[in-house]
PDB file of N, CA and C in Angstrom:
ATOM      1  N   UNK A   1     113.835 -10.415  35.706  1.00  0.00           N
ATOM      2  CA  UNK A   1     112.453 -10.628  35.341  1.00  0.00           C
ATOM      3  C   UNK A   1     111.942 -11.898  36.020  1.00  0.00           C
ATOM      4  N   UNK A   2     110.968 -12.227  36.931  1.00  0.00           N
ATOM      5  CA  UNK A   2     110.393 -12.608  37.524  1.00  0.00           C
ATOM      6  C   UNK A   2     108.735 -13.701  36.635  1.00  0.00           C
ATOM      7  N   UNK A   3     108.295 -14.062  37.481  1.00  0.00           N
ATOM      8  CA  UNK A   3     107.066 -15.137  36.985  1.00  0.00           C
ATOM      9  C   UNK A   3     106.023 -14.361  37.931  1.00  0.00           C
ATOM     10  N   UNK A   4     104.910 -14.279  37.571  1.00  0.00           N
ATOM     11  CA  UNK A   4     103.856 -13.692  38.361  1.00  0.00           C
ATOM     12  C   UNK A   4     102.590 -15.081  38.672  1.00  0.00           C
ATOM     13  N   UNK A   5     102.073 -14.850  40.039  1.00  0.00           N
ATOM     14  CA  UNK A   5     100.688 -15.400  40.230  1.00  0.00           C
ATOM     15  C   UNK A   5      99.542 -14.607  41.070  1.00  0.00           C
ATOM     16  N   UNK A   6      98.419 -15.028  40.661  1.00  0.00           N
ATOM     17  CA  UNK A   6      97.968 -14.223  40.308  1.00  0.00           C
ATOM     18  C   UNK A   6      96.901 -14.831  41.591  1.00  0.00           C
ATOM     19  N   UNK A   7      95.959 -14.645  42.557  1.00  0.00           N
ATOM     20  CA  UNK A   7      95.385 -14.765  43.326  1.00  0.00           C
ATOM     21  C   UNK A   7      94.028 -13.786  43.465  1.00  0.00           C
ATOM     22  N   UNK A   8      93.078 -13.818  43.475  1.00  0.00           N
ATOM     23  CA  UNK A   8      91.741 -13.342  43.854  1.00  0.00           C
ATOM     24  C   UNK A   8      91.431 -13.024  45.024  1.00  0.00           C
ATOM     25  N   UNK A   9      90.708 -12.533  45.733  1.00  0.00           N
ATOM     26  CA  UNK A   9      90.295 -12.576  47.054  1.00  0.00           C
ATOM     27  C   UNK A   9      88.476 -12.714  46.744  1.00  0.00           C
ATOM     28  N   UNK A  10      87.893 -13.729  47.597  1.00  0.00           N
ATOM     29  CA  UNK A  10      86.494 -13.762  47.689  1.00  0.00           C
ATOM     30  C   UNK A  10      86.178 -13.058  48.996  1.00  0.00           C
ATOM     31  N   UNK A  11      85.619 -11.839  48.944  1.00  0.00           N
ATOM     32  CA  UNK A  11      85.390 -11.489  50.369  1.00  0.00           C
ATOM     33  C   UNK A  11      84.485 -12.218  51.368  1.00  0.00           C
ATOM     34  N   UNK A  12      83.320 -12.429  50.627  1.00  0.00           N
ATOM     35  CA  UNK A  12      82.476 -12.897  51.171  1.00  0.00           C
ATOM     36  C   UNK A  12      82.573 -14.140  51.833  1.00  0.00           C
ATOM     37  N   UNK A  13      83.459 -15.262  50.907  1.00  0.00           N
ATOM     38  CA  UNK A  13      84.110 -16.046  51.632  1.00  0.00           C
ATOM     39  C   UNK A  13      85.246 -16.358  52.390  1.00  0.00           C
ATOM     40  N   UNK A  14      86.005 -15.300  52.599  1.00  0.00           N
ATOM     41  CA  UNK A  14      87.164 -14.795  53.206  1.00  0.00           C
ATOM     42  C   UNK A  14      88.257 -16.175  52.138  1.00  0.00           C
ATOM     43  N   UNK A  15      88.288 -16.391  51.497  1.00  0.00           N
ATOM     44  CA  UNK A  15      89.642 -17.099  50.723  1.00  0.00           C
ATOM     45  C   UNK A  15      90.008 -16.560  49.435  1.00  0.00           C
ATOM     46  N   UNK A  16      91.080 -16.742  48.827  1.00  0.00           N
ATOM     47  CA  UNK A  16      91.824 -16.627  47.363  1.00  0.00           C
ATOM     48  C   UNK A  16      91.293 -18.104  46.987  1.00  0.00           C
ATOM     49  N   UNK A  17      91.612 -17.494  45.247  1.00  0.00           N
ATOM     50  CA  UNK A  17      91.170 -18.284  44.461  1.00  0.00           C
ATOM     51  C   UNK A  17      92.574 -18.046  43.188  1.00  0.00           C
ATOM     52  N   UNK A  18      92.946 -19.338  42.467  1.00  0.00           N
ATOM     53  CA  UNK A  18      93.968 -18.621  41.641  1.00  0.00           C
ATOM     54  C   UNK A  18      92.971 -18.765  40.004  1.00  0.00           C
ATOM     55  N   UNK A  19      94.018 -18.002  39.450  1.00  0.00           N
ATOM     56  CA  UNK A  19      92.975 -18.002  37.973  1.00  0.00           C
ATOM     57  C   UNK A  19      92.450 -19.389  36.958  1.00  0.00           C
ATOM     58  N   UNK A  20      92.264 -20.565  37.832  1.00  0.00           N
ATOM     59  CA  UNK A  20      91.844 -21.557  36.946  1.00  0.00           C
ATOM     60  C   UNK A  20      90.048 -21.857  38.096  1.00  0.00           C
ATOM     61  N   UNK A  21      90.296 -20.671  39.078  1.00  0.00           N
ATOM     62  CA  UNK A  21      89.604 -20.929  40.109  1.00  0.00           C
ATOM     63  C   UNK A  21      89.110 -21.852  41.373  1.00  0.00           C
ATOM     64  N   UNK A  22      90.122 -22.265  41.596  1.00  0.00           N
ATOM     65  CA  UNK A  22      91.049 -23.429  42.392  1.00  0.00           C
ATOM     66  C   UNK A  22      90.629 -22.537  44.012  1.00  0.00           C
ATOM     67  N   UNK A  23      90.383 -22.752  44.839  1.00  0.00           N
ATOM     68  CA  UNK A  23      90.552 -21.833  46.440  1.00  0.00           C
ATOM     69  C   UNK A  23      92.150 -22.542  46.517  1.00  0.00           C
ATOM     70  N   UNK A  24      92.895 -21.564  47.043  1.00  0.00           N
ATOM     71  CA  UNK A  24      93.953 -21.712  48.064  1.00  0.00           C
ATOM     72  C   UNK A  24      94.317 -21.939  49.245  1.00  0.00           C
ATOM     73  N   UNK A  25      94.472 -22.973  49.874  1.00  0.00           N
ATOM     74  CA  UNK A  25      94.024 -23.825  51.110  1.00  0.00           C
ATOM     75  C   UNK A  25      95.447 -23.434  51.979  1.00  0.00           C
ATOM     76  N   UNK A  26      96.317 -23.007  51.661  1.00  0.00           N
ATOM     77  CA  UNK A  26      97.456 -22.597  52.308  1.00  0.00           C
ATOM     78  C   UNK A  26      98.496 -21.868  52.045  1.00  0.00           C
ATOM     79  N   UNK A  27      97.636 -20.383  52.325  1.00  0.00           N
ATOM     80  CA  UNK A  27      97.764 -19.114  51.662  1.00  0.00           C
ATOM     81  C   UNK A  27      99.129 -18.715  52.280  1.00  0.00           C
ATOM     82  N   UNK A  28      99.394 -19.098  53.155  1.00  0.00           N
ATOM     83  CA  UNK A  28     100.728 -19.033  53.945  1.00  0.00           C
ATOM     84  C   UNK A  28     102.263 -19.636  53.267  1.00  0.00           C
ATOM     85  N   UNK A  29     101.718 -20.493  52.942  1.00  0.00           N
ATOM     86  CA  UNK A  29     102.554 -21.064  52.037  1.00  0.00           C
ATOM     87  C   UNK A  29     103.085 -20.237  50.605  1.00  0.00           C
ATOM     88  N   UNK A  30     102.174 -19.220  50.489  1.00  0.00           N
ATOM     89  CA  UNK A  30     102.558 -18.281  49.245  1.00  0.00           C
ATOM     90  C   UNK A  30     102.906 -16.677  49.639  1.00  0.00           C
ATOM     91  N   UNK A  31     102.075 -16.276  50.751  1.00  0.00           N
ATOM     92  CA  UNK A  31     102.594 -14.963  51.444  1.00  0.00           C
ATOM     93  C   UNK A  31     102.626 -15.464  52.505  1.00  0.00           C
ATOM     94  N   UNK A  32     102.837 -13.836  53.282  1.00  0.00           N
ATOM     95  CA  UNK A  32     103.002 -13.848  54.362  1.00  0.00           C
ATOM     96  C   UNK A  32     102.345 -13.205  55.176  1.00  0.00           C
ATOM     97  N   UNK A  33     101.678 -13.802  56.749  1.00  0.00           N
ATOM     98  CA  UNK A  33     100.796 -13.052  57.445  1.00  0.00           C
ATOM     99  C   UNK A  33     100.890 -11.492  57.403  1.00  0.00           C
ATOM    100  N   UNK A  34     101.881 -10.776  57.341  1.00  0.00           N
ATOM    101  CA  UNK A  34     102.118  -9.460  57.361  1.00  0.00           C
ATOM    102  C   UNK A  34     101.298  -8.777  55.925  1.00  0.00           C
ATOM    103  N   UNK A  35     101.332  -9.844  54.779  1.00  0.00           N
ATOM    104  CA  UNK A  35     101.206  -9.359  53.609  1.00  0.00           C
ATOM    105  C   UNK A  35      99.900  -9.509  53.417  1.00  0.00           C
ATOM    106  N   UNK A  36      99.062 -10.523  54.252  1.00  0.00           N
ATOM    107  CA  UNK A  36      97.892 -10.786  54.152  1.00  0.00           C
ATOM    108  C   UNK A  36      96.661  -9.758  54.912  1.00  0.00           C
ATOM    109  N   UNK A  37      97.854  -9.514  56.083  1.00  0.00           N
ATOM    110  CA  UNK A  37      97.133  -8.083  56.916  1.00  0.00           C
ATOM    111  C   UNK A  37      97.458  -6.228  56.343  1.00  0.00           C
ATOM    112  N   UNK A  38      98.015  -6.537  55.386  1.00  0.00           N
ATOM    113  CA  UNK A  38      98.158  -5.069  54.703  1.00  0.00           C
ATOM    114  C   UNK A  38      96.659  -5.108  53.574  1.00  0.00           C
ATOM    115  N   UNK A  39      97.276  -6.685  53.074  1.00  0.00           N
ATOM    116  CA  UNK A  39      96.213  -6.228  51.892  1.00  0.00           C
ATOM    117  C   UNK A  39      94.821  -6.466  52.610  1.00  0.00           C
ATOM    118  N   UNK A  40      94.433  -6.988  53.473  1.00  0.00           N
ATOM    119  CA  UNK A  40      92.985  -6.295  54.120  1.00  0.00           C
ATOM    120  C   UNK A  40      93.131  -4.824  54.363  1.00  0.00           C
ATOM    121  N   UNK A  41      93.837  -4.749  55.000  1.00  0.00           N
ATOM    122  CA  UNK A  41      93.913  -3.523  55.847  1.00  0.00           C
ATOM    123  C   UNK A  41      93.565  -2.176  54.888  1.00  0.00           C
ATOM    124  N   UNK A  42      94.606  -2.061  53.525  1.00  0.00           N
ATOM    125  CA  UNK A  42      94.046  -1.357  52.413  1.00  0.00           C
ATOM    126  C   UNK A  42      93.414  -1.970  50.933  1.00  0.00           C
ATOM    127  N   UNK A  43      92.580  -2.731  51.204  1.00  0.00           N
ATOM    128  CA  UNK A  43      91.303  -3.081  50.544  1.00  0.00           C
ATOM    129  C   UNK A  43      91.786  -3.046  48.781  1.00  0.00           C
ATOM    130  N   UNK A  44      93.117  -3.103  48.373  1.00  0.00           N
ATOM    131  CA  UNK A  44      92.822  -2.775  47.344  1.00  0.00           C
ATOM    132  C   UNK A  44      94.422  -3.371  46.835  1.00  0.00           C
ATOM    133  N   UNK A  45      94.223  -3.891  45.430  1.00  0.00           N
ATOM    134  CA  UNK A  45      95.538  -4.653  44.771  1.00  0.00           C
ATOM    135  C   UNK A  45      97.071  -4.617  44.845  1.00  0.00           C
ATOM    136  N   UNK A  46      97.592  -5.412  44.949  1.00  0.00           N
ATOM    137  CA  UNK A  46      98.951  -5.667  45.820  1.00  0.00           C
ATOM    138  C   UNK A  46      99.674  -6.648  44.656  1.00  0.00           C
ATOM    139  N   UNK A  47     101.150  -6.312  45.264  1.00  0.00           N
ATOM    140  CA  UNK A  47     101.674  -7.061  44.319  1.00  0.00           C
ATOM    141  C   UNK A  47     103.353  -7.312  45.273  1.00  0.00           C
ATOM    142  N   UNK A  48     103.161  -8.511  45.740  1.00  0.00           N
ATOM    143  CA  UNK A  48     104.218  -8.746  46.947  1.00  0.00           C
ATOM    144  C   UNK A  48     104.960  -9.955  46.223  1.00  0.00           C
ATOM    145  N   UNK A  49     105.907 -10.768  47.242  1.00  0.00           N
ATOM    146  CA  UNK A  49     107.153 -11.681  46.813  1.00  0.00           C
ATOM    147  C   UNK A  49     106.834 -12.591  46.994  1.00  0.00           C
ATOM    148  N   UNK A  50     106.438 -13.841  46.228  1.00  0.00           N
ATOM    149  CA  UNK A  50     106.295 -15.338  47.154  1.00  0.00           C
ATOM    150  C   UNK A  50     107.113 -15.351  47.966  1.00  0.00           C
ATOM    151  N   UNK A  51     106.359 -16.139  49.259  1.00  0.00           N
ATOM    152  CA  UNK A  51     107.288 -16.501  50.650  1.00  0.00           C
ATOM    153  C   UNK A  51     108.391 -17.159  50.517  1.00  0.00           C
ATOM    154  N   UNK A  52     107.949 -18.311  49.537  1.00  0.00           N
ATOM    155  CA  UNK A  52     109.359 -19.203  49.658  1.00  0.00           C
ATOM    156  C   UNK A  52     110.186 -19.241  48.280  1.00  0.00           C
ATOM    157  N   UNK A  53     109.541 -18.614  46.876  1.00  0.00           N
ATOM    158  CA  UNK A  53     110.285 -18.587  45.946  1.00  0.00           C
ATOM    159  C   UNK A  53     110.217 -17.067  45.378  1.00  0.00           C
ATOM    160  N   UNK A  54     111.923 -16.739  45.210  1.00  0.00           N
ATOM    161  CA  UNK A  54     112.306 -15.152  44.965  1.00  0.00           C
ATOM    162  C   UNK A  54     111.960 -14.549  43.690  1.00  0.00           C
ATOM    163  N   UNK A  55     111.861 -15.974  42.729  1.00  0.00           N
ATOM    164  CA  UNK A  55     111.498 -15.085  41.533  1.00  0.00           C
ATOM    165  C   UNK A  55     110.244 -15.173  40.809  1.00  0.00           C
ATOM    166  N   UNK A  56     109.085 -15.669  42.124  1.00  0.00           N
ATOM    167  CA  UNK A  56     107.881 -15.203  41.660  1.00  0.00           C
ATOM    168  C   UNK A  56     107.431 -14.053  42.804  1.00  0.00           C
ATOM    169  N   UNK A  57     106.353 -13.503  41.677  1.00  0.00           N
ATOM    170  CA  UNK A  57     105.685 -12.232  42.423  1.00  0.00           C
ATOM    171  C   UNK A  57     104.442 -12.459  42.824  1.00  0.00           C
ATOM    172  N   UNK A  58     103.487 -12.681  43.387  1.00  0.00           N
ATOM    173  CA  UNK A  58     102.183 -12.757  43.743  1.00  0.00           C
ATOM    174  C   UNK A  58     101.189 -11.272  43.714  1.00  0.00           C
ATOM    175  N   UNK A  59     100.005 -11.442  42.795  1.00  0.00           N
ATOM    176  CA  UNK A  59      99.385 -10.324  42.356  1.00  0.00           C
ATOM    177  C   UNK A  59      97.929 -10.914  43.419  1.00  0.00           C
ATOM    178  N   UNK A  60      97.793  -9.556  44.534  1.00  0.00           N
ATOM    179  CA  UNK A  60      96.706  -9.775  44.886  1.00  0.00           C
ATOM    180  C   UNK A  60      95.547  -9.255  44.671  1.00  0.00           C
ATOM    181  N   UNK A  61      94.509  -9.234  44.607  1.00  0.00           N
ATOM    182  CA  UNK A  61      93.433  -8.737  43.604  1.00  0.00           C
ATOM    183  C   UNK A  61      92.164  -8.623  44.561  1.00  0.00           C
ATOM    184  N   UNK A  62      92.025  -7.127  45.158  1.00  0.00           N
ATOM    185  CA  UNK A  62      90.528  -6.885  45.766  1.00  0.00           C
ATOM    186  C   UNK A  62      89.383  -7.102  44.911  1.00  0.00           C
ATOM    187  N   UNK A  63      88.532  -7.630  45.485  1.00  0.00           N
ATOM    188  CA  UNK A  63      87.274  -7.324  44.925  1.00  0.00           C
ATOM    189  C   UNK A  63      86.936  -5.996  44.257  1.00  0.00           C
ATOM    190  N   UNK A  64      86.840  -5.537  43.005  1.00  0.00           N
ATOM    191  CA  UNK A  64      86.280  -4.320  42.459  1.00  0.00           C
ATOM    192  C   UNK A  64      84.770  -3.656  43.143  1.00  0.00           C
ATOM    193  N   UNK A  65      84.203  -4.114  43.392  1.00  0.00           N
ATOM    194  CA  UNK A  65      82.774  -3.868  43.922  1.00  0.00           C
ATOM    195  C   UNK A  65      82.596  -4.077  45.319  1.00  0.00           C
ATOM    196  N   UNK A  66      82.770  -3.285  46.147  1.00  0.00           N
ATOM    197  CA  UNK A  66      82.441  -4.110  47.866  1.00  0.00           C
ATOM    198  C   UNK A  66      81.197  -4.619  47.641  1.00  0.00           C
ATOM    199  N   UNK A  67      80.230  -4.468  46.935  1.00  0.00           N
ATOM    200  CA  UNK A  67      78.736  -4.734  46.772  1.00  0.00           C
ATOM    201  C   UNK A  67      78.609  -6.245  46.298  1.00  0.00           C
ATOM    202  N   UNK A  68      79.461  -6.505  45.203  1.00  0.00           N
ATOM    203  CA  UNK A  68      79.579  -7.869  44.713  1.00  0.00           C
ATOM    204  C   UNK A  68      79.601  -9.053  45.608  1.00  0.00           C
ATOM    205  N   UNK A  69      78.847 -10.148  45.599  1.00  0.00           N
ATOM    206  CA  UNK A  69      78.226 -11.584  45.854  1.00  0.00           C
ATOM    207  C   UNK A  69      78.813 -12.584  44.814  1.00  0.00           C
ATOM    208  N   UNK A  70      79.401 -12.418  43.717  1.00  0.00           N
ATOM    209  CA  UNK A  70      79.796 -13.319  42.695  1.00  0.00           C
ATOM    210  C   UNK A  70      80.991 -13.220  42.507  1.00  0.00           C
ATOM    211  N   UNK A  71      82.028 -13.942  42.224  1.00  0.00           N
ATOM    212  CA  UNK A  71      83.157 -14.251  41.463  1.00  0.00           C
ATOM    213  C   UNK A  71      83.096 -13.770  39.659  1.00  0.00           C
ATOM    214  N   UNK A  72      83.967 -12.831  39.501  1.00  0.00           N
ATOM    215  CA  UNK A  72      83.741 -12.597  38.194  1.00  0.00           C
ATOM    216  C   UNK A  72      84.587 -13.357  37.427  1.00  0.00           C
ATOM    217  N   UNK A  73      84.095 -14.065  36.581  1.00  0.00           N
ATOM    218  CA  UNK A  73      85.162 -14.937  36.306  1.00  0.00           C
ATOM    219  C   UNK A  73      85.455 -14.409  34.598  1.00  0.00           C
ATOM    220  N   UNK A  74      84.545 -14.000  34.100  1.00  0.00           N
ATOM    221  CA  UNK A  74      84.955 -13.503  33.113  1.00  0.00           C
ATOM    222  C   UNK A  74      86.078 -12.080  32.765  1.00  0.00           C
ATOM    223  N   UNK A  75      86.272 -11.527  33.745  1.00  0.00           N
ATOM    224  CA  UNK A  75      87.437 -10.662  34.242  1.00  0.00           C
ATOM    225  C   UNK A  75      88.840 -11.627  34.497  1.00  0.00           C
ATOM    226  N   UNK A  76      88.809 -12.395  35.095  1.00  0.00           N
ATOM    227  CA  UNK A  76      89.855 -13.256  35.812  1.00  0.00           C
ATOM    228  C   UNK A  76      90.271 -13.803  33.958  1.00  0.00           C
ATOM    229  N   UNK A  77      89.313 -14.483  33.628  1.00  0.00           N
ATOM    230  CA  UNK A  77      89.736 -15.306  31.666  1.00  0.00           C
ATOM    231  C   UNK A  77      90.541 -14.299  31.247  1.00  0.00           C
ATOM    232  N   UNK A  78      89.341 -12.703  30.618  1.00  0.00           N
ATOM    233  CA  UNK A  78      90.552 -12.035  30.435  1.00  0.00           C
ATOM    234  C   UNK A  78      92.396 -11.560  30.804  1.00  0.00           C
ATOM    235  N   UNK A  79      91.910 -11.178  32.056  1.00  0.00           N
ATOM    236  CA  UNK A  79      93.024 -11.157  32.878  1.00  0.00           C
ATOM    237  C   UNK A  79      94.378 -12.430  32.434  1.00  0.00           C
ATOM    238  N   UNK A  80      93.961 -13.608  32.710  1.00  0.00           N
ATOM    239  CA  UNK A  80      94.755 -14.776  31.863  1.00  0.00           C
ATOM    240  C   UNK A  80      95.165 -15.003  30.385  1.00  0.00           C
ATOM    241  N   UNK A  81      94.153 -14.350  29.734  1.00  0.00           N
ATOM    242  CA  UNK A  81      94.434 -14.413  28.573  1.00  0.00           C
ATOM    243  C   UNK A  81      95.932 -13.073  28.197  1.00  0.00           C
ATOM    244  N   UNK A  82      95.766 -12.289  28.710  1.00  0.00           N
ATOM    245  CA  UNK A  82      96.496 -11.623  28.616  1.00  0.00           C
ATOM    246  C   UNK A  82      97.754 -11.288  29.044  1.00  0.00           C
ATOM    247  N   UNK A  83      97.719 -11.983  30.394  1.00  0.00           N
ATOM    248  CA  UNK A  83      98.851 -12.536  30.913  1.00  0.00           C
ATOM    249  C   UNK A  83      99.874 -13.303  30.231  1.00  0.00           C
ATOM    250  N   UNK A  84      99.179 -14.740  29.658  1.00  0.00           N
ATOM    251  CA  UNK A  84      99.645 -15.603  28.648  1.00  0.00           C
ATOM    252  C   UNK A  84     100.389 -15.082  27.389  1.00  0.00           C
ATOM    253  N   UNK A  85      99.503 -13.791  27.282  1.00  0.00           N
ATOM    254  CA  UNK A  85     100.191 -13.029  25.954  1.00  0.00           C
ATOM    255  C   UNK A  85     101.695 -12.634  26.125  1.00  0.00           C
ATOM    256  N   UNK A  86     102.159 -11.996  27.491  1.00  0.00           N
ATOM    257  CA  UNK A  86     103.442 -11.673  27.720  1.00  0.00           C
ATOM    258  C   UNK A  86     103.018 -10.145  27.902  1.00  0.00           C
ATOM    259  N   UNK A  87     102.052  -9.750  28.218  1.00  0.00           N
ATOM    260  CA  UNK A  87     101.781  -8.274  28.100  1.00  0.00           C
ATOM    261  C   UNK A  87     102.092  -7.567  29.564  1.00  0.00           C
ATOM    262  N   UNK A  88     102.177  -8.903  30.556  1.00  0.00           N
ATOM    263  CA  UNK A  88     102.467  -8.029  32.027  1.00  0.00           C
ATOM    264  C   UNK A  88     103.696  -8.997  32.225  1.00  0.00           C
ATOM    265  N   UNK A  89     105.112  -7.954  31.793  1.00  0.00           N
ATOM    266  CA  UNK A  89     105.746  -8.837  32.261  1.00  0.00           C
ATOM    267  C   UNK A  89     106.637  -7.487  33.523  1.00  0.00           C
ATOM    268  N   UNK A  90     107.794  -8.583  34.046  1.00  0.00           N
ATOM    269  CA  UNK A  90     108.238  -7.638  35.150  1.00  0.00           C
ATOM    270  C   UNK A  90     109.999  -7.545  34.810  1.00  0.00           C
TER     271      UNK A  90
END
């Protein structure tokens, strides 16, 4: 059983964001270019290995709406809150 993190994607601004809403300045440092060009490539939620530590998992998270301009952040709270609960574990 593993530790999960949890990452956003802003399309519009091409960066991740983690759930306290922080941008991630060195996304490399957590995946990997290969992992970063899949999850563009199919537009839609991923769930890969941190680069440098084995027993976390990194949850990547498309935008729900290609239409969307905003950060939903009230999705992301939930999302945390529930996390915290122990409800997604691996």
């Amino acid at each position: 059983m593993g530790e999960s993190l949890a990452l956003y994607y802003l399309k519009e601004d091409n960066v991740f964001i983690d759930g306290e809403g922080e941008i991630v300045f060195e996304i490399f440092e957590i995946i990997t270019p290969n992992d970063l060009y899949l999850f563009k490539r199919h537009k839609t939620y991923m769930i890969v290995n941190h680069r440098t530590e084995p027993q976390i998992f990194v949850e990547l998270y498309w935008p729900e709406d290609e239409e969307e301009r905003y950060f939903d952040e009230e999705r992301i709270e939930r999302y945390e809150r529930a996390k915290s609960s122990g409800c997604f574990t691996f």
